[in-house]
Every structure is written in structure tokens, then in C-alpha cells.
N, C-alpha and C. Protein backbone atom coordinates (compact mmCIF):
# COMPACT_ATOMS: atom_id res chain seq x y z
N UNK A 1 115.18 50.24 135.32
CA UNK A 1 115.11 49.34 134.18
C UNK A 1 114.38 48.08 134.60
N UNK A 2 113.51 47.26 133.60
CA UNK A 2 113.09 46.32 133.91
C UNK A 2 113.88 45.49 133.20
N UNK A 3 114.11 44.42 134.13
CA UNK A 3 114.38 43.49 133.12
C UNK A 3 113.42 42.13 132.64
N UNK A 4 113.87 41.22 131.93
CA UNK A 4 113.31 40.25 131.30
C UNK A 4 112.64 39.46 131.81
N UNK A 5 113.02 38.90 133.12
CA UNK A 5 112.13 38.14 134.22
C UNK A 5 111.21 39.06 134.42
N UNK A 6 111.01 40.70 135.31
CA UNK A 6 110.31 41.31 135.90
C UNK A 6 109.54 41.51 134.88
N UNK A 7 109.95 41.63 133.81
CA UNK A 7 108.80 41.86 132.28
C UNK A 7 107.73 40.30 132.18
N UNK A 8 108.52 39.20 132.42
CA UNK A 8 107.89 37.66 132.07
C UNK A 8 106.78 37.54 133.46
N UNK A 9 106.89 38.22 134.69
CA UNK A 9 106.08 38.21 135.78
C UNK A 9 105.12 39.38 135.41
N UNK A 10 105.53 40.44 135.24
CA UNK A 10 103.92 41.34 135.14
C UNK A 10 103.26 40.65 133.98
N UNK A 11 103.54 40.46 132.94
CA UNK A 11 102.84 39.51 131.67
C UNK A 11 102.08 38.33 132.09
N UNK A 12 102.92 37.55 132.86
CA UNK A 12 102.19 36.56 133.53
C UNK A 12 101.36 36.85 134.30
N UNK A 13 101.26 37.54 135.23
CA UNK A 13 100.16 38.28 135.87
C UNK A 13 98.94 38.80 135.07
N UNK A 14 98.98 39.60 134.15
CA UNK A 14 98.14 40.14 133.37
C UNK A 14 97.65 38.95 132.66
N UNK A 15 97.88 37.96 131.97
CA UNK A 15 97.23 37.01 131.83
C UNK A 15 96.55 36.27 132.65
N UNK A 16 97.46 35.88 133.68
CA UNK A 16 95.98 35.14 134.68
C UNK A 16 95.16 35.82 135.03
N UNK A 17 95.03 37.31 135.44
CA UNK A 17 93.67 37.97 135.34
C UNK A 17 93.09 38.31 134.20
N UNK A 18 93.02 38.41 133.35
CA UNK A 18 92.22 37.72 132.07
C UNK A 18 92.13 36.62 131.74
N UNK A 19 92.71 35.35 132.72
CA UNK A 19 91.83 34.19 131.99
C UNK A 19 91.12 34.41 133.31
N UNK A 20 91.56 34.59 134.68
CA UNK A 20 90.11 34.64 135.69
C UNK A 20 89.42 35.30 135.27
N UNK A 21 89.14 36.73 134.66
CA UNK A 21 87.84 37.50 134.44
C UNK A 21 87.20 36.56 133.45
N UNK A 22 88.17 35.92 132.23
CA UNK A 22 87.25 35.27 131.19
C UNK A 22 86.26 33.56 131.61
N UNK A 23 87.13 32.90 132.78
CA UNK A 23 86.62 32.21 133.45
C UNK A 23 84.98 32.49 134.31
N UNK A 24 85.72 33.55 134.87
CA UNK A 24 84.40 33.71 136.02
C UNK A 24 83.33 34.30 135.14
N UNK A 25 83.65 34.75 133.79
CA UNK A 25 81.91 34.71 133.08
C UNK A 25 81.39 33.67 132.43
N UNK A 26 82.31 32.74 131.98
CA UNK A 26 81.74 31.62 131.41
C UNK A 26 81.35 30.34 131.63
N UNK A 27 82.35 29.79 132.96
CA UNK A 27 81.28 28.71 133.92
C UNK A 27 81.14 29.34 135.35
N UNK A 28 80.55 28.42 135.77
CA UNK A 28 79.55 28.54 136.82
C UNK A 28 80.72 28.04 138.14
N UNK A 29 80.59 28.85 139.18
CA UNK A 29 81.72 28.34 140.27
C UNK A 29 81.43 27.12 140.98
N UNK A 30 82.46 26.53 141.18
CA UNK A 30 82.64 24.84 141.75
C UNK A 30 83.38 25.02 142.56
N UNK A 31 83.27 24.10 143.74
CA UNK A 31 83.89 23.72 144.74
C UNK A 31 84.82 22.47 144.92
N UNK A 32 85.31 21.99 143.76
CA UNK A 32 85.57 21.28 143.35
C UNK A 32 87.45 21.60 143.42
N UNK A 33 87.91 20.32 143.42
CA UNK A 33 90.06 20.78 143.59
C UNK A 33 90.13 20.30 142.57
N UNK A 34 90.96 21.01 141.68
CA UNK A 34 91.36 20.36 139.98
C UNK A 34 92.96 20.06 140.53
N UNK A 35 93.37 18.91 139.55
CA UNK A 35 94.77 18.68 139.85
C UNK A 35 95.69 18.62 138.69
N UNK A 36 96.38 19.38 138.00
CA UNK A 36 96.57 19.29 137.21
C UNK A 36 98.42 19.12 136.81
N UNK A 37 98.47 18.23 135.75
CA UNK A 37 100.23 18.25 135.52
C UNK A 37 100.32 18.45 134.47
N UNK A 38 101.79 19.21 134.37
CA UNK A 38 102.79 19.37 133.20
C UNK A 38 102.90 18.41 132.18
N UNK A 39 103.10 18.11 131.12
CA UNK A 39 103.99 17.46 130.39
C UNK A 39 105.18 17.83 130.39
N UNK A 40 106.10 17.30 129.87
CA UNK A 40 107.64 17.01 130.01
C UNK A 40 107.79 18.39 129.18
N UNK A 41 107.28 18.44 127.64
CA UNK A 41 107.37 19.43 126.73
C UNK A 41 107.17 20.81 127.59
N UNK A 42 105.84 20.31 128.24
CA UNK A 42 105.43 22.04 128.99
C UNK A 42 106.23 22.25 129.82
N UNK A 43 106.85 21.48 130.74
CA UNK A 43 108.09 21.40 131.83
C UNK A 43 108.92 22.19 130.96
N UNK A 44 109.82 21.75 129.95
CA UNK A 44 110.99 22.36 129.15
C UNK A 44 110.76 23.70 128.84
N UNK A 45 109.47 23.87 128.00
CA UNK A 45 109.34 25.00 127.39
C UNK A 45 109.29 26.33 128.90
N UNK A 46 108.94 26.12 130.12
CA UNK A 46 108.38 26.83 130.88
C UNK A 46 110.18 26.87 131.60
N UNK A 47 111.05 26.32 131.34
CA UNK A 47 112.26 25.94 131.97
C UNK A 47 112.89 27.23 130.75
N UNK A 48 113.34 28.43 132.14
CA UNK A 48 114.06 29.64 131.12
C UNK A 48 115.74 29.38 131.48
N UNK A 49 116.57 29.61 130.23
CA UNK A 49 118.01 29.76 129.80
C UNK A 49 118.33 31.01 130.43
N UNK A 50 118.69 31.28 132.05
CA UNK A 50 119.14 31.99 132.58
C UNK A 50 120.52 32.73 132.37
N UNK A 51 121.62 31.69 131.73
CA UNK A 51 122.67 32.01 130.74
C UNK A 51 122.36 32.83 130.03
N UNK A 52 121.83 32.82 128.74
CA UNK A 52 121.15 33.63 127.93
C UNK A 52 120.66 34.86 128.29
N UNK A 53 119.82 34.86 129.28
CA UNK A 53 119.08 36.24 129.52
C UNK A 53 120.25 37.13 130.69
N UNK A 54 121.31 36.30 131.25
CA UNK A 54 122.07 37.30 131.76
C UNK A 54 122.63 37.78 130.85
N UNK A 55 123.50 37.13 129.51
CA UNK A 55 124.28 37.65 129.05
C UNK A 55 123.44 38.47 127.85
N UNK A 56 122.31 38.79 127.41
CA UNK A 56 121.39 39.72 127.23
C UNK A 56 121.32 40.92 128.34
N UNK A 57 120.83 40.95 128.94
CA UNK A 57 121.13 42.16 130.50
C UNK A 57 121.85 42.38 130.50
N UNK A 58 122.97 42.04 129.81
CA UNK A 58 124.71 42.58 130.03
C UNK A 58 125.05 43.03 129.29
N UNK A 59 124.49 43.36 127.67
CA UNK A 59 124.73 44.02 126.92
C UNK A 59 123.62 45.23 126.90
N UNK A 60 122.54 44.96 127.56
CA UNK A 60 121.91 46.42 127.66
C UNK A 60 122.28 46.90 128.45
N UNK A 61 122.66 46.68 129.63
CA UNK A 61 123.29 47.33 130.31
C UNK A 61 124.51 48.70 129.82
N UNK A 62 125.34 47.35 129.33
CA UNK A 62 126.64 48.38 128.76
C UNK A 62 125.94 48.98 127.87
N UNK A 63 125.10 48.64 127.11
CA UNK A 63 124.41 49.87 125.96
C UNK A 63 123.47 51.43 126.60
N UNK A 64 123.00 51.00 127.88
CA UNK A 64 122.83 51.70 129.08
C UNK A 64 123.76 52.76 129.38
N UNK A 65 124.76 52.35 129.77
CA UNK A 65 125.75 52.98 130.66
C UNK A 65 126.42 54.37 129.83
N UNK A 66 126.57 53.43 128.34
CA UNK A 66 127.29 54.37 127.17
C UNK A 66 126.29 54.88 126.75
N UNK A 67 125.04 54.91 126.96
CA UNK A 67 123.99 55.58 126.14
C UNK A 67 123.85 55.52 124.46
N UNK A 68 124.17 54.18 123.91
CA UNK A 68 123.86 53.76 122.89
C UNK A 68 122.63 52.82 122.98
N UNK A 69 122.09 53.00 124.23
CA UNK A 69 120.51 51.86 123.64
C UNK A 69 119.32 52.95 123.64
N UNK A 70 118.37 52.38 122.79
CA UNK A 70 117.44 53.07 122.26
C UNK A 70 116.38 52.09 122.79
N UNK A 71 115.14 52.97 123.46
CA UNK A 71 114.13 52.34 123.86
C UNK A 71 112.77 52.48 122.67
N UNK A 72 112.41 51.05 121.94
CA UNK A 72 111.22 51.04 121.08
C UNK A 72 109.92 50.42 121.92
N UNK A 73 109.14 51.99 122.07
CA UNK A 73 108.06 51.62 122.28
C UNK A 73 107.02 50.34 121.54
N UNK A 74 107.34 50.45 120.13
CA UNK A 74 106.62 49.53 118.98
C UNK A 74 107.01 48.35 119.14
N UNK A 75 108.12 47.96 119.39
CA UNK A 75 108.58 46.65 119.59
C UNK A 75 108.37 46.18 121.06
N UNK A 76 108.27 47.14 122.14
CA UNK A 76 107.92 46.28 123.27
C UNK A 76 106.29 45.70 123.48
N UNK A 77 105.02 47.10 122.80
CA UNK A 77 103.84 46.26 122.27
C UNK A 77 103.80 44.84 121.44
N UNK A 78 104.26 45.15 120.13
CA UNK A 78 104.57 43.68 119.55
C UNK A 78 104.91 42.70 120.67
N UNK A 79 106.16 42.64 121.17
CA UNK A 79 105.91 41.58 122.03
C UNK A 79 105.20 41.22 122.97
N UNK A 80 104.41 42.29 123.52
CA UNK A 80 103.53 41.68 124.77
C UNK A 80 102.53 41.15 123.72
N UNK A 81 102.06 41.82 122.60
CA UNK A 81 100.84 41.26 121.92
C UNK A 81 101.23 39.93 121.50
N UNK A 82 102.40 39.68 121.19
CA UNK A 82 102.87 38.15 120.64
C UNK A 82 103.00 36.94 121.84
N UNK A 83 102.97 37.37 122.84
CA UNK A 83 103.51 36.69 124.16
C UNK A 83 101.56 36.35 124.60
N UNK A 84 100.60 37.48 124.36
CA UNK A 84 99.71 37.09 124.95
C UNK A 84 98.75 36.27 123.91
N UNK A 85 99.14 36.46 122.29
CA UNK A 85 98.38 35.98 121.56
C UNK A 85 98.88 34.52 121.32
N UNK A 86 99.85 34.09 122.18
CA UNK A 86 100.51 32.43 122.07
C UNK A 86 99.84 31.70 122.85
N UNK A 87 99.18 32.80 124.10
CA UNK A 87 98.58 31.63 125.42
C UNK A 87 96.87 31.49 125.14
């Protein structure tokens, strides 16, 4: 099973190599150090409710175990498409 973090890291992954591929065709490479900071907002929003997502994992789980969870292919596209069409 994957869970919600290991799902939020391959996603994240797959995006930064599509913004590097979309990068490396559209400017020109620099040697240059960018330095860049957060805002407070981007701090929060990037700050995950670990509470929450255990006690999520804990009911699939038990929905797991008893074999009452149902895996939707359609809904796990939707969300990667919604997750990548936000960034």
C-alpha cells in the first residue's frame, strides 16, 4: 500500500522533472546561485496535518484488513491531475 506521504513524494518528484525538462528548453543555462524564500503563507500551506493523515491511514487500513475498501482508479487520476494542475 502506498500511503499519502509516499503518494505526495512521487508527485513531487514528477513535477520537478517537468518543470526541469520545461526549464531546460526555455532559458538558456546560468551559472548563476538563485536564493530563494518562502512566505509565511507558503511555509503553512507546505506544513502537512500529520494528525489527520494518520488518522486517515487508520481507517484504510481497517477498511484493508476487513476488505471493505475499494480501490478507484478514476479518482486517484483526478487527483494527481488536480494536484499537478494547482502547481
Amino acid at each position: 500500500m502506498v500511503d499519502r506521504i509516499e503518494l505526495q513524494k512521487i508527485i513531487n518528484q514528477i513535477v520537478d522533472i517537468e518543470e526541469t525538462k520545461s526549464k531546460s528548453k526555455d532559458e538558456p543555462k546560468r551559472d548563476e546561485a538563485v536564493r530563494v524564500e518562502l512566505s509565511k503563507l507558503a511555509k503553512e500551506r507546505v506544513t502537512l496535518d500529520y494528525e489527520d493523515i494518520n488518522k486517515r491511514v487508520e481507517r484504510i487500513r481497517e477498511a484493508l484488513s476487513s476488505g471493505k475498501y475499494e480501490v478507484s482508479p478514476e479518482k486517484i487520476v483526478q487527483g494527481i491531475e488536480r494536484y499537478l494542475s494547482s502547481k
